[in-house]
Protein backbone atom coordinates (compact mmCIF):
# COMPACT_ATOMS: atom_id res chain seq x y z
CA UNK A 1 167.15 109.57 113.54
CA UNK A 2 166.03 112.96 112.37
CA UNK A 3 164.02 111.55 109.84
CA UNK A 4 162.35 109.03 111.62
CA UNK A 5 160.65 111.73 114.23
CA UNK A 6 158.47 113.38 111.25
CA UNK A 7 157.38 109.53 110.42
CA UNK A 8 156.38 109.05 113.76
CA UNK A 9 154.61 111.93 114.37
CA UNK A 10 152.25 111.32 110.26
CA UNK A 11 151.60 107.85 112.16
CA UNK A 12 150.72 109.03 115.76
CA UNK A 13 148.24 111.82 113.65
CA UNK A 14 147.22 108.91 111.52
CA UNK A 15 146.10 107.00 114.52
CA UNK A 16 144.32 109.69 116.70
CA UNK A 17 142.41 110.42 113.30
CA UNK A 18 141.52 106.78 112.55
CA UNK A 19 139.92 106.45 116.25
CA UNK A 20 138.26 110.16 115.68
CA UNK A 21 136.59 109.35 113.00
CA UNK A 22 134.06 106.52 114.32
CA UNK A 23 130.92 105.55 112.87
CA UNK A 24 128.65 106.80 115.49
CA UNK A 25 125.64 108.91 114.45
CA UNK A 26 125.93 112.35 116.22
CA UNK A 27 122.71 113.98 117.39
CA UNK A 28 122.11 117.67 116.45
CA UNK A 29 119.60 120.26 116.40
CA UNK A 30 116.90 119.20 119.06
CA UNK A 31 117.57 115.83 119.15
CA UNK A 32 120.42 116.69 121.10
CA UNK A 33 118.01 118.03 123.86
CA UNK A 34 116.20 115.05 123.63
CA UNK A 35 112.95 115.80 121.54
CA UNK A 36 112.33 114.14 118.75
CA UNK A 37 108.80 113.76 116.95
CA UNK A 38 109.15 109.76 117.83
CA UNK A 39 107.01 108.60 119.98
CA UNK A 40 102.79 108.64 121.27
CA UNK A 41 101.43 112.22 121.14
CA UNK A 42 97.66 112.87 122.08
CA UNK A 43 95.72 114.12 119.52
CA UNK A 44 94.43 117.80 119.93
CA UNK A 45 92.58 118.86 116.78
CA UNK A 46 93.50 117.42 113.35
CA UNK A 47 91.98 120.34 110.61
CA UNK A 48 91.35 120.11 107.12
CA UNK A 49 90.42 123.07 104.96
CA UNK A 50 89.48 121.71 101.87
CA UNK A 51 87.52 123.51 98.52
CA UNK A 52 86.70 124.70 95.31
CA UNK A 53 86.70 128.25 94.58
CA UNK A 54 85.11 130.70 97.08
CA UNK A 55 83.37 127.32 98.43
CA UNK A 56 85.47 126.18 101.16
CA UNK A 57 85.11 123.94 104.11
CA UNK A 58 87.01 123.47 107.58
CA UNK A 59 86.38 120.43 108.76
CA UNK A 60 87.64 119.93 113.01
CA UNK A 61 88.69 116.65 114.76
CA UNK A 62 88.99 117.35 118.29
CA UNK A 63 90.63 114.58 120.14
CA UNK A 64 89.49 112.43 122.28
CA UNK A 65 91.78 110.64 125.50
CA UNK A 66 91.42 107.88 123.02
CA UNK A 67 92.59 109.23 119.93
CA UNK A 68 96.78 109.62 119.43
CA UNK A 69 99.66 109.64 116.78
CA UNK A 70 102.68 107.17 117.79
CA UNK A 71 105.56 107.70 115.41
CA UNK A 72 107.93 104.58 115.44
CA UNK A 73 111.08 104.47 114.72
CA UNK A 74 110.98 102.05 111.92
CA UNK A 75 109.39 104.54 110.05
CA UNK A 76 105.64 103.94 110.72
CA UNK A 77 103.03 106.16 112.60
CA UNK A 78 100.07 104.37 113.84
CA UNK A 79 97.58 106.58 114.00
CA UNK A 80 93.62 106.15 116.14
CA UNK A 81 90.90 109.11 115.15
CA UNK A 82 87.82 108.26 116.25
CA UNK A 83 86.84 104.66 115.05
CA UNK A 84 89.70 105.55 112.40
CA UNK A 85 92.75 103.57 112.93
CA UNK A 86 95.12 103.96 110.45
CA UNK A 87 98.79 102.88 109.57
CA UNK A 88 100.80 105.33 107.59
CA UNK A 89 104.65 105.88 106.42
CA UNK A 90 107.04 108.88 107.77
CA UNK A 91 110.27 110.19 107.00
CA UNK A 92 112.18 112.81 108.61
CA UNK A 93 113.36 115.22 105.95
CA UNK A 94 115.27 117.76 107.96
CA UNK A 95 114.45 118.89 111.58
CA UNK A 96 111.57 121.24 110.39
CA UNK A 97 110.26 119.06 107.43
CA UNK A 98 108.43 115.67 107.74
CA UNK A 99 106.68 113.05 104.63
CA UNK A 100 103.44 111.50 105.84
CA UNK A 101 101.79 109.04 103.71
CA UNK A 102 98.26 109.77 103.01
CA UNK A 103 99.03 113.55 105.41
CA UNK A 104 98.80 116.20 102.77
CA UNK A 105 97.75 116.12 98.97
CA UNK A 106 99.28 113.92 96.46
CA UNK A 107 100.43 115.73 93.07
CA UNK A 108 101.53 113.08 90.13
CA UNK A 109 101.93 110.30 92.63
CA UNK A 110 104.70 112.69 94.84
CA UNK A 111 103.06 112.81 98.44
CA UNK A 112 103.78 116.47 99.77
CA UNK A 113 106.58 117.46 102.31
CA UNK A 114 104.53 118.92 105.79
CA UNK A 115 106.30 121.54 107.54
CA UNK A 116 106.87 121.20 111.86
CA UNK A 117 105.76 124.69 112.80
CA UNK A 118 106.54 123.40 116.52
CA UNK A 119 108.58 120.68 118.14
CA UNK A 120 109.09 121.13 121.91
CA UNK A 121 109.09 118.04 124.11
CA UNK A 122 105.76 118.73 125.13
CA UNK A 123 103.93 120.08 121.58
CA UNK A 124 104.13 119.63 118.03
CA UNK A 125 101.99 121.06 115.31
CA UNK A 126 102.56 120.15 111.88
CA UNK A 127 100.77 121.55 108.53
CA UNK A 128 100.69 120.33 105.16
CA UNK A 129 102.49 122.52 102.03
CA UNK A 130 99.76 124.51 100.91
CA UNK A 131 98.05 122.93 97.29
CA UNK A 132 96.24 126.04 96.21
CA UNK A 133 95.10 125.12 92.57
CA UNK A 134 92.01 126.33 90.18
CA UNK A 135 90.42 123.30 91.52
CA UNK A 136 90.55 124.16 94.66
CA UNK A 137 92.42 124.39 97.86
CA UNK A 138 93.72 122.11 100.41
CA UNK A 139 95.62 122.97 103.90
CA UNK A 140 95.84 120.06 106.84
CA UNK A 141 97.14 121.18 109.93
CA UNK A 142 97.52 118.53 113.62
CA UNK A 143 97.86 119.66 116.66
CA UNK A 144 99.45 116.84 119.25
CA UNK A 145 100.75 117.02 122.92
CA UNK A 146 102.45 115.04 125.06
């Protein structure tokens, strides 16, 4: 009998860790609160500084009520600047760093990593790694609301 009550209890732990451990995705970080970059934001301004040397541009898209960024969850953003409509790939690489397809500069076929400098249910602003290079510079930086 005295051995049987340390068997019992290995299977009663055994059990309460086999239902503990489920295969349900937990939500952390803000995503816990509910914001999340998925979903239609309105465009605010979508910047590009862009040049060679001391020759350097900034070139401003203020949006329009038209003009928005919808991030799917499958993945895609569909994006309307303008008469630009565009189609491009995402992927969440931690709550702070995002992949856009096409978003940033390109260096030996990598596309670059963008940073989220904000994230609140209401704002987001994300900007493109820095590509500072004797051939110039290159800095992208959208502004979107909700």
């Amino acid at each position: 009998m005295k051995k049987l009550v340390p068997s019992a209890i290995c299977v009663i732990t055994l059990a309460i860790l086999a239902i503990g451990c489920s295969k349900t995705k937990s939500k952390t970080g803000l995503e816990a609160f509910g914001i999340s970059i998925e979903g239609k934001w309105s465009l605010v301004v979508d910047s590009t500084w862009s040049g060679i040397g001391p020759i350097s541009t900034l070139s401003v898209h203020k949006g329009t009520p038209l003009d928005y960024w919808d991030f799917r969850t499958d993945g895609r953003v569909y994006v309307q600047e303008g008469v630009k409509r565009d189609t491009l790939g995402y992927e969440m690489n931690s709550q702070t760093a995002i992949t856009i397809g096409q978003f940033g500069w390109i260096l030996n076929g990598q596309q670059s990593i963008s940073t989220i400098r904000v994230l609140t249910a209401h704002k987001a602003v994300i900007k493109s790694n820095t590509l500072a290079t004797p051939g110039g510079v290159y800095i992208r930086t959208l502004y979107l609301e909700r």
